[in-house]
Each structure stands twice: as structure tokens, then as C-alpha cells.
N, C-alpha and C. Protein backbone atom coordinates (compact mmCIF):
# COMPACT_ATOMS: atom_id res chain seq x y z
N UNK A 1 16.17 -2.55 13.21
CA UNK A 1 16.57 -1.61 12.18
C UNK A 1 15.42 -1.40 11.20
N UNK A 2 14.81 -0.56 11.12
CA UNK A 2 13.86 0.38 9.73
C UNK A 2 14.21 -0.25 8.56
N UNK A 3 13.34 -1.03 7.83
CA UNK A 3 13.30 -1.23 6.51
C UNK A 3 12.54 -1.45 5.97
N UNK A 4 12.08 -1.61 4.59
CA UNK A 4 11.07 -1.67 3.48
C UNK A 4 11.72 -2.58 2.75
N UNK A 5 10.91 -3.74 2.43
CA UNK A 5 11.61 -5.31 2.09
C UNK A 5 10.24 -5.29 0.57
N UNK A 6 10.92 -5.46 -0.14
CA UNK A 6 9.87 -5.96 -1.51
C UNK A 6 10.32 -6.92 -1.69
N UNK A 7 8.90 -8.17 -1.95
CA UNK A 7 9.09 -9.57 -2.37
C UNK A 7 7.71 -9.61 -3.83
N UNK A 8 8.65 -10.30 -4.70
CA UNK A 8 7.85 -10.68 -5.84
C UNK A 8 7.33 -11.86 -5.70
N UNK A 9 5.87 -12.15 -5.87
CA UNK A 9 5.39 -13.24 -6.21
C UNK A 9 4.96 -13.43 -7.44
N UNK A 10 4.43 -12.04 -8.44
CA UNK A 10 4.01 -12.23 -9.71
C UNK A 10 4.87 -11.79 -10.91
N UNK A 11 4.93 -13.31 -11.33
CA UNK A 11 5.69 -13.52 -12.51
C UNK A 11 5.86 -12.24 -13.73
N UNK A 12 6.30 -12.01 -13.88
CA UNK A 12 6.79 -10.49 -15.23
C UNK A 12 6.72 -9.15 -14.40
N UNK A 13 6.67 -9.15 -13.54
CA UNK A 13 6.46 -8.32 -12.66
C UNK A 13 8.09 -7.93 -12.17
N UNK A 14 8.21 -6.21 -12.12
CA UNK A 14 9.54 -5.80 -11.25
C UNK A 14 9.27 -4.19 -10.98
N UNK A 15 9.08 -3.88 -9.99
CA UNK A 15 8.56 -2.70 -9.40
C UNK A 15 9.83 -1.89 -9.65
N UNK A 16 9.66 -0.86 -10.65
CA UNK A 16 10.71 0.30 -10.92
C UNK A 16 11.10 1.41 -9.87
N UNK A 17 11.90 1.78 -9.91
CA UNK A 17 12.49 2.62 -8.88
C UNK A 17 12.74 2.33 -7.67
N UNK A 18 13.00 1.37 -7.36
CA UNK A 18 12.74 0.70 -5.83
C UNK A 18 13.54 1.72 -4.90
N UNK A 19 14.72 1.86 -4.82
CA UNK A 19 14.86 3.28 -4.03
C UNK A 19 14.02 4.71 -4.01
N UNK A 20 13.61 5.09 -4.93
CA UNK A 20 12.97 5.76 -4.79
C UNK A 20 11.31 6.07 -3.97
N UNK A 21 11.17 5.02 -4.37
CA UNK A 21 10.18 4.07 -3.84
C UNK A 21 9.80 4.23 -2.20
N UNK A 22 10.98 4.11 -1.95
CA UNK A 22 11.24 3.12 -0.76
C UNK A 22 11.66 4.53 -0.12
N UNK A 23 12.27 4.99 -0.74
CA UNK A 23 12.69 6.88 -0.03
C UNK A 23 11.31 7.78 0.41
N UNK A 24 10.57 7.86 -0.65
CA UNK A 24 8.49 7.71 -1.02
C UNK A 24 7.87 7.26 0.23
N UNK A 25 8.24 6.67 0.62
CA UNK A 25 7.07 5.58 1.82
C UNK A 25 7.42 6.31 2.98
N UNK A 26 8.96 6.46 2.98
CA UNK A 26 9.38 6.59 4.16
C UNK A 26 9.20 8.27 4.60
N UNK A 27 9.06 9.09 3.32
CA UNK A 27 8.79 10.54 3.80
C UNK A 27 7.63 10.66 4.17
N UNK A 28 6.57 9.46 3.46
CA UNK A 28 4.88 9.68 3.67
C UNK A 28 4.97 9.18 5.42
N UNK A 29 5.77 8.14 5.78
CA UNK A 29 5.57 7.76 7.41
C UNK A 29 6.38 8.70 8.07
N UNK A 30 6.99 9.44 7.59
CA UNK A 30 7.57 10.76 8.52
C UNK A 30 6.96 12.37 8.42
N UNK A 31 6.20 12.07 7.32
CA UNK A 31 5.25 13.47 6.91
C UNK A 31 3.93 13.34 7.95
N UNK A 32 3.34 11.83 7.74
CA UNK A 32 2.36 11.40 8.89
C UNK A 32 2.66 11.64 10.60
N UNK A 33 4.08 11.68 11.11
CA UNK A 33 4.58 11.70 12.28
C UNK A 33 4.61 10.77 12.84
N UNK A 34 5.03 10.10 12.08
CA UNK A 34 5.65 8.60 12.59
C UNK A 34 6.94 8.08 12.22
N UNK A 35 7.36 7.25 12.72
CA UNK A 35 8.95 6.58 12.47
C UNK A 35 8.64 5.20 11.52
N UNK A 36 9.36 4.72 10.62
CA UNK A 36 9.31 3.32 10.04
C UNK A 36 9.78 2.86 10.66
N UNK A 37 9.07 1.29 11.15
CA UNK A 37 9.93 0.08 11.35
C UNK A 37 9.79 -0.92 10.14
N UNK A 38 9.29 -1.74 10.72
CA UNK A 38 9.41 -3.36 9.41
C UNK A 38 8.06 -3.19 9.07
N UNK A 39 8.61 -2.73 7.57
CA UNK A 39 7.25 -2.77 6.45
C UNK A 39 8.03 -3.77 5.08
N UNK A 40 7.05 -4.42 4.90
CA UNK A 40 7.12 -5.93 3.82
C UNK A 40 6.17 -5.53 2.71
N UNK A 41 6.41 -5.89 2.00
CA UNK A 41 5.44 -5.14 0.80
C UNK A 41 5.89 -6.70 -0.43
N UNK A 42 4.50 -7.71 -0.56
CA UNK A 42 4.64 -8.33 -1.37
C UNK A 42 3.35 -8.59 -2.85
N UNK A 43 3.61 -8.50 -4.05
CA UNK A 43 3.22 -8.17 -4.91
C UNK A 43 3.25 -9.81 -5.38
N UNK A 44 1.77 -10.10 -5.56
CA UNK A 44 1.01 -10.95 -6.45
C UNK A 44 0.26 -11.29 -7.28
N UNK A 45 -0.30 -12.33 -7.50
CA UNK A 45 -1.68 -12.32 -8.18
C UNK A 45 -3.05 -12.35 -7.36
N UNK A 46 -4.28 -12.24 -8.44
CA UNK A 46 -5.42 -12.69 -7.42
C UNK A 46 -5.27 -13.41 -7.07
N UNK A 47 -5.05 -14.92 -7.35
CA UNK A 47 -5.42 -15.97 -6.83
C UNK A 47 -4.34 -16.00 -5.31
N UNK A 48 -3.56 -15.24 -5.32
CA UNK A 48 -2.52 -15.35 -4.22
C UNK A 48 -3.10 -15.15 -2.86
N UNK A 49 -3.64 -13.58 -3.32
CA UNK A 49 -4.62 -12.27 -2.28
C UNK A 49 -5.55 -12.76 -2.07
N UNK A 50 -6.17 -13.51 -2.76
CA UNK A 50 -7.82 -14.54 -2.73
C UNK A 50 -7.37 -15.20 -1.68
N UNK A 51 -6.20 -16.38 -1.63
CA UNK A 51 -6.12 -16.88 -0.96
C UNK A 51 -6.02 -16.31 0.15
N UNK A 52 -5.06 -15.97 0.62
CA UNK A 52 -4.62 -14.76 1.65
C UNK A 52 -6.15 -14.19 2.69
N UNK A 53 -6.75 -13.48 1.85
CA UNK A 53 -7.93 -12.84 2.13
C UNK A 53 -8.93 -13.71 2.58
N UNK A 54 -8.94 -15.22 2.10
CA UNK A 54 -9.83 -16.04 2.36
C UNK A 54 -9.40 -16.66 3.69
N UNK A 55 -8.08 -17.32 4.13
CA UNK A 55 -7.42 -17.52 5.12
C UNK A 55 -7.51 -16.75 6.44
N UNK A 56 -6.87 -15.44 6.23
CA UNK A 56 -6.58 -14.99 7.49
C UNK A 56 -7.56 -13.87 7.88
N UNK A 57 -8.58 -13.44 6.44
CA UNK A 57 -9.60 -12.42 6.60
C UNK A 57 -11.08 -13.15 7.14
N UNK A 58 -11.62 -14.36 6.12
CA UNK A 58 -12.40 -15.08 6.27
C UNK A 58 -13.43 -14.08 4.67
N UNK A 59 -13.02 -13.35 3.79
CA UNK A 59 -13.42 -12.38 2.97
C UNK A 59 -13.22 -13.31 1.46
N UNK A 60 -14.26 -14.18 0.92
CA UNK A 60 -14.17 -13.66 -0.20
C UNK A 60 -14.36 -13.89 -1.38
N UNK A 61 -13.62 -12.61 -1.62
CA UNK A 61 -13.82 -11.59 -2.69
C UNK A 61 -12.26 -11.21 -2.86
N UNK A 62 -12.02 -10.32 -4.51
CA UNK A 62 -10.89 -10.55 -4.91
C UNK A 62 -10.69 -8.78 -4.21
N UNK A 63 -9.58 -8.31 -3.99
CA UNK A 63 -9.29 -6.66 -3.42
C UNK A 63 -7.76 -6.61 -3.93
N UNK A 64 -7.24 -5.15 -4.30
CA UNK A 64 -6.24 -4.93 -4.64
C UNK A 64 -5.03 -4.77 -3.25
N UNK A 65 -5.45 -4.64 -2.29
CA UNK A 65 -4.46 -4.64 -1.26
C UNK A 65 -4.83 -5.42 0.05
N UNK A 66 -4.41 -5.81 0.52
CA UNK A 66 -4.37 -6.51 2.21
C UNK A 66 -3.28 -5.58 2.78
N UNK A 67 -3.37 -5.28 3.42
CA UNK A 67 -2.76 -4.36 5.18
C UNK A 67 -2.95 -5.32 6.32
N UNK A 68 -1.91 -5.55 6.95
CA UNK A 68 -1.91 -6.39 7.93
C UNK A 68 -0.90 -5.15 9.01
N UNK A 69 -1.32 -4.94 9.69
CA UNK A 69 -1.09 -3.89 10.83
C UNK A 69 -0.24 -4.44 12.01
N UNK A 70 1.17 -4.65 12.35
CA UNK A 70 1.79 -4.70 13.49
C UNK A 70 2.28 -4.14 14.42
N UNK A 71 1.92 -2.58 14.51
CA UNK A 71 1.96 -1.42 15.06
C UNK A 71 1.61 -1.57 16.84
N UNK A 72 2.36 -1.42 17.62
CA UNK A 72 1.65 -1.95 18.65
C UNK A 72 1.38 -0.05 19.13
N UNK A 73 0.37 -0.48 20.29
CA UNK A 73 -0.52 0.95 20.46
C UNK A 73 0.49 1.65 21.23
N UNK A 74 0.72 3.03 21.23
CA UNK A 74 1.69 4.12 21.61
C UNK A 74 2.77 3.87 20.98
N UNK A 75 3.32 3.28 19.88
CA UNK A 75 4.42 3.14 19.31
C UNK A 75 4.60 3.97 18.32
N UNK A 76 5.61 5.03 18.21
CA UNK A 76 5.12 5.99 17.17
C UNK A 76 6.20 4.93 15.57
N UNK A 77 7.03 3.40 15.94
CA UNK A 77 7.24 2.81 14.69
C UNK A 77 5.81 2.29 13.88
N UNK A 78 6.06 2.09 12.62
CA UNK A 78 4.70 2.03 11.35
C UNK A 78 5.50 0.74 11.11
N UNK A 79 4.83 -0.60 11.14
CA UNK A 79 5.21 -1.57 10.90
C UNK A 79 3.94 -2.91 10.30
N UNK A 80 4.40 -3.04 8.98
CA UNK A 80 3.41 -4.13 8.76
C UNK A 80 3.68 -4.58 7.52
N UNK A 81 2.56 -5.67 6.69
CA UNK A 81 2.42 -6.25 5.38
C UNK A 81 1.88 -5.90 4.63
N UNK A 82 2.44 -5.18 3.68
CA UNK A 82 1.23 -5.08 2.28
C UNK A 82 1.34 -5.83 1.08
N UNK A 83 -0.08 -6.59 1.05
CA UNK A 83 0.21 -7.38 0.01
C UNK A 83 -0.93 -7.00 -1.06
N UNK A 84 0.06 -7.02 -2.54
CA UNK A 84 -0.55 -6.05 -3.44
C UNK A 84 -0.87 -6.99 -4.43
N UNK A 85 -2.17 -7.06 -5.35
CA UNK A 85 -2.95 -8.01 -6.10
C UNK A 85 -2.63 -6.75 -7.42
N UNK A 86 -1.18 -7.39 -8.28
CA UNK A 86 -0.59 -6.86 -9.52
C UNK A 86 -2.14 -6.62 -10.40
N UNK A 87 -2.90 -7.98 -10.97
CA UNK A 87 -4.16 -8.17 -11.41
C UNK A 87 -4.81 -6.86 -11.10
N UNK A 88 -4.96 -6.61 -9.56
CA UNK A 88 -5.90 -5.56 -9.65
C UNK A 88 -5.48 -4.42 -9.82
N UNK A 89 -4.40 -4.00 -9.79
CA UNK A 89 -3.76 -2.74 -9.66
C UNK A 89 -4.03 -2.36 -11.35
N UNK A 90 -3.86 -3.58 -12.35
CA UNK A 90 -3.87 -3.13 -13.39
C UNK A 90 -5.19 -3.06 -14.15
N UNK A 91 -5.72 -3.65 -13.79
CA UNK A 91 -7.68 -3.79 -14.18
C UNK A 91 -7.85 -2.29 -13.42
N UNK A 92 -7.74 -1.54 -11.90
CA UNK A 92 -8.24 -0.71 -11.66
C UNK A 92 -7.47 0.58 -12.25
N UNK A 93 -6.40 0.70 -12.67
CA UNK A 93 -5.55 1.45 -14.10
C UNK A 93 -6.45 1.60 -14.81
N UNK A 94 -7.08 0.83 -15.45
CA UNK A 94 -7.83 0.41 -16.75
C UNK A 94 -9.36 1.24 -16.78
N UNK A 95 -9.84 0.76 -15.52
CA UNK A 95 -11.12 1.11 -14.99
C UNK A 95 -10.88 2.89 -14.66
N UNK A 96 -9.95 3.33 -14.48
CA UNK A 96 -9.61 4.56 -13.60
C UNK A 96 -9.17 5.84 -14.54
N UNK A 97 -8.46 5.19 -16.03
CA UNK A 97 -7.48 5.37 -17.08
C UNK A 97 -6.82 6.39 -16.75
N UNK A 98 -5.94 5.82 -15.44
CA UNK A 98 -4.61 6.47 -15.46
C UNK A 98 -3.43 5.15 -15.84
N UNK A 99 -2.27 5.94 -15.33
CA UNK A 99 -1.07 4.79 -15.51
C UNK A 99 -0.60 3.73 -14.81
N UNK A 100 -0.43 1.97 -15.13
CA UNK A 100 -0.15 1.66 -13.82
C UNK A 100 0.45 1.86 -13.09
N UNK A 101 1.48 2.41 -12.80
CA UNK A 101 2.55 3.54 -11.73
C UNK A 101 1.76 3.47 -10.95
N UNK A 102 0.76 4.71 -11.63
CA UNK A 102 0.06 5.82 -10.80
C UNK A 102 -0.98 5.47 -9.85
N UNK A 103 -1.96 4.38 -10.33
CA UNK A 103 -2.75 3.35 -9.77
C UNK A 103 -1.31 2.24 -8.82
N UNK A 104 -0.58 1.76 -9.02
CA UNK A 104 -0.17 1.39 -8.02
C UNK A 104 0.87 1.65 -6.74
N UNK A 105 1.14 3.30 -7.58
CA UNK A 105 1.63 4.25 -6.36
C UNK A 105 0.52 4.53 -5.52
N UNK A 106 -0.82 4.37 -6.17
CA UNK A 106 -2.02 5.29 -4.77
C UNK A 106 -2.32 3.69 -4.03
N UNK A 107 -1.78 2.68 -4.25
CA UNK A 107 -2.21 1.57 -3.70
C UNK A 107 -1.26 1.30 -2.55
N UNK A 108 0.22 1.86 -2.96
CA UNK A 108 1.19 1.54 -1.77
C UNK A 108 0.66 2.50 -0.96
N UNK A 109 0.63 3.47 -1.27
CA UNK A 109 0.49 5.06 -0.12
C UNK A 109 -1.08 4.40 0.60
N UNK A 110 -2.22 4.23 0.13
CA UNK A 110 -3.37 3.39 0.85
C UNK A 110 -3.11 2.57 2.03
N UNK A 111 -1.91 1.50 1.33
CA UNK A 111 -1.65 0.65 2.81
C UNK A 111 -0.63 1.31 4.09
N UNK A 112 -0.15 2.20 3.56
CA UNK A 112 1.12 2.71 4.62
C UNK A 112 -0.24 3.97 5.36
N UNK A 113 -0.87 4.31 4.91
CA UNK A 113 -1.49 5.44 5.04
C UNK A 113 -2.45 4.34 6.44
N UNK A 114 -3.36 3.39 5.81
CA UNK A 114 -3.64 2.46 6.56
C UNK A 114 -2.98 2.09 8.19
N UNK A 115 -1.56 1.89 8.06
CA UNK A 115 -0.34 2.23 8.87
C UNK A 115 -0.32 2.81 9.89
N UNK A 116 -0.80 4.22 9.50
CA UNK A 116 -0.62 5.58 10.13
C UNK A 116 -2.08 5.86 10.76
N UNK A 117 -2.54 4.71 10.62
CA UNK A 117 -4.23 5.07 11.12
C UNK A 117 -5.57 5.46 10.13
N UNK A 118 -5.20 5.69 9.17
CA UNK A 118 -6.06 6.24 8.59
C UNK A 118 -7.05 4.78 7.88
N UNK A 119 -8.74 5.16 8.10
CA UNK A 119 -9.62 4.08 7.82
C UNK A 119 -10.31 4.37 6.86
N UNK A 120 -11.30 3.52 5.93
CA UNK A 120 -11.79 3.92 5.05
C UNK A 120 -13.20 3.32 4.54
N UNK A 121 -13.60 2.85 5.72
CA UNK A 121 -14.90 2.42 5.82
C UNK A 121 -16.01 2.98 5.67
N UNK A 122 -16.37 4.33 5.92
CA UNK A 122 -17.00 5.19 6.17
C UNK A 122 -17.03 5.82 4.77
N UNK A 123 -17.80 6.70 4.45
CA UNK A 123 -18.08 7.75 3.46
C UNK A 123 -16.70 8.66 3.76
N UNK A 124 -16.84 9.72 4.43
CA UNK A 124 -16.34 10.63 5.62
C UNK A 124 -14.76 9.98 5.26
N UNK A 125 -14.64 8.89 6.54
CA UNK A 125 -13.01 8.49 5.90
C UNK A 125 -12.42 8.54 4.55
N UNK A 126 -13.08 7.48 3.97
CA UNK A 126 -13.04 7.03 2.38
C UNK A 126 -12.58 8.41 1.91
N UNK A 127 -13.21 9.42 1.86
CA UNK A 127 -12.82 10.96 1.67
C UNK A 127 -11.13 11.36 1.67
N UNK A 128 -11.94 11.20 3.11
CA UNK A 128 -10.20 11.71 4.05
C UNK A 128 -9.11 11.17 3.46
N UNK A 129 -9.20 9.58 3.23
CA UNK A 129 -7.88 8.57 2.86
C UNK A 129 -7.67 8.81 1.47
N UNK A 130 -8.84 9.31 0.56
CA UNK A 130 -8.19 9.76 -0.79
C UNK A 130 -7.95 11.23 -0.69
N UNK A 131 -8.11 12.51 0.30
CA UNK A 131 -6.94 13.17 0.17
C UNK A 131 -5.77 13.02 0.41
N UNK A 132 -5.55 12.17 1.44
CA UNK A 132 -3.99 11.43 1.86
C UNK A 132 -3.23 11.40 0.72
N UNK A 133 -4.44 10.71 0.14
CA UNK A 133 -3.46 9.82 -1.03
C UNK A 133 -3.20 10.84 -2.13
N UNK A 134 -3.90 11.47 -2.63
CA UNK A 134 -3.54 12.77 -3.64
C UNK A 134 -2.36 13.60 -2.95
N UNK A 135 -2.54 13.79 -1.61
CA UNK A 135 -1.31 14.87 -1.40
C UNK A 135 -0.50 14.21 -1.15
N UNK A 136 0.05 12.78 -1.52
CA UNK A 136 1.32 11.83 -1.35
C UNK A 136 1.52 11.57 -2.39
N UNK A 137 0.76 11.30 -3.41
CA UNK A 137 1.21 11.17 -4.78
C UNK A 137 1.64 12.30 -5.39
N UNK A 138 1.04 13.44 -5.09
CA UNK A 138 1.65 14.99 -5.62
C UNK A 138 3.38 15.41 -5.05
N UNK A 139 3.59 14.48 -4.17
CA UNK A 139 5.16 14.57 -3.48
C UNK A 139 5.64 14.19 -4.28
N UNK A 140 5.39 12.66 -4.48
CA UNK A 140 5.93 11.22 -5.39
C UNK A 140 6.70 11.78 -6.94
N UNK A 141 5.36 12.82 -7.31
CA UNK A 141 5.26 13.40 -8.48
C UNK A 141 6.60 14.54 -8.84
N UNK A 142 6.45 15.09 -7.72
CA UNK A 142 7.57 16.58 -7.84
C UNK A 142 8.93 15.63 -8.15
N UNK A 143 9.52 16.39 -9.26
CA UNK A 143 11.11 16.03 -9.22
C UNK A 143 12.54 16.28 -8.70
């Protein structure tokens, strides 16, 4: 069964709108042409993602998201982990001076987008994955 599971790890932390949210993800993996399966979405600190990143990446350095990809190949379900570094979402708010929402709405849509294939290694990509992300947040946005 299709679902979007949020787990808190960082303390004062409570992600608003969670249906909505969660309604959000699921039009961006059906706007992409794909179906949701099991997407996990857990929200921490650095030191959490450090760890994390240091473990199973061999990376590090502190990053605002990890994507862990369970998608198996020809499967048109979008299934995986995003784990979100609260710390950075709000330092790159800061750095960016928009709202944290808004900085950590373009951080969920990044990893689901991630999901759907999209890479961002490259110049070229990097591009590509922040129009993704503008024309998913401009959805997010409409009322």
C-alpha cells in the first residue's frame, strides 16, 4: 500500500501541514509519471545526517538531505528515504533569505525529484533539478 511516513528525530521540530504535504509529494510523483510506493521521510539534526552520511555514504561532510533510492529498475512505484538535516534546512533559509517552509519545501521536492531520476551532479543537471524544483514549489504555492 502507497504511503508517506514522517518520523521526527529533531527535538522542537513538527512539520506543518502534513496532509497537505503529503497530498504535495504525491502530485509531484504523479506529475513526474510515476506511482508512489514507500517513501519515509525522517527529519534530524546534523549530527544525525553526519552520522548517517558517514556510515552508509563513507562522506564526510555535513548536507541538508540524504536520498536513499529503493526503486527497483522498470518499476514505475517511487520508493525510498529522505532524511532531512532540520540544522541545514534552516542555516540554508538564512543563507538563501527565504522562509523555512520554503527552503524546506525545495528540500523535500529535491529528494522525491531525486526519486524520479532526476541528478544533480553536473552543471547541466544541477540546472534541470532546480527547474523541477521551482515548478513544484509554484504548485505547492497555488491555493
Amino acid at each position: 500500500m502507497p504511503t508517506i511516513q514522517f518520523q521526527n528525530e529533531y527535538k522542537g521540530f513538527d512539520l506543518k501541514q502534513k496532509t497537505a504535504v503529503k497530498n504535495w509529494l504525491k502530485a509531484v510523483i504523479a506529475g513526474e509519471k510515476f506511482e508512489l510506493g514507500e517513501l519515509a521521510i525522517v527529519f534530524c539534526d546534523d549530527q544525525y545526517l553526519l552520522k548517517v552520511n558517514q556510515e552508509y555514504l563513507t562522506h564526510d561532510y555535513f548536507t541538508d538531505i540524504i536520498t536513499f533510492d529503493y526503486c527497483q529498475a522498470g518499476d514505475k512505484k517511487r520508493s525510498g528515504d529522505l532524511i532531512i538535516s532540520i540544522d541545514r534546512v534552516k542555516d540554508n533559509a538564512q543563507h538563501e533569505k527565504v522562509a523555512f517552509e520554503q527552503e524546506l519545501h525545495r528540500v523535500l521536492v529535491h529528494g522525491v525529484l531525486h526519486l524520479c531520476g532526476y541528478k544533480d551532479k553536473k552543471p547541466a543537471d544541477k540546472l534541470a533539478m532546480r527547474k523541477r524544483e521551482d515548478k513544484w514549489l509554484k504548485v505547492l504555492a497555488k491555493p
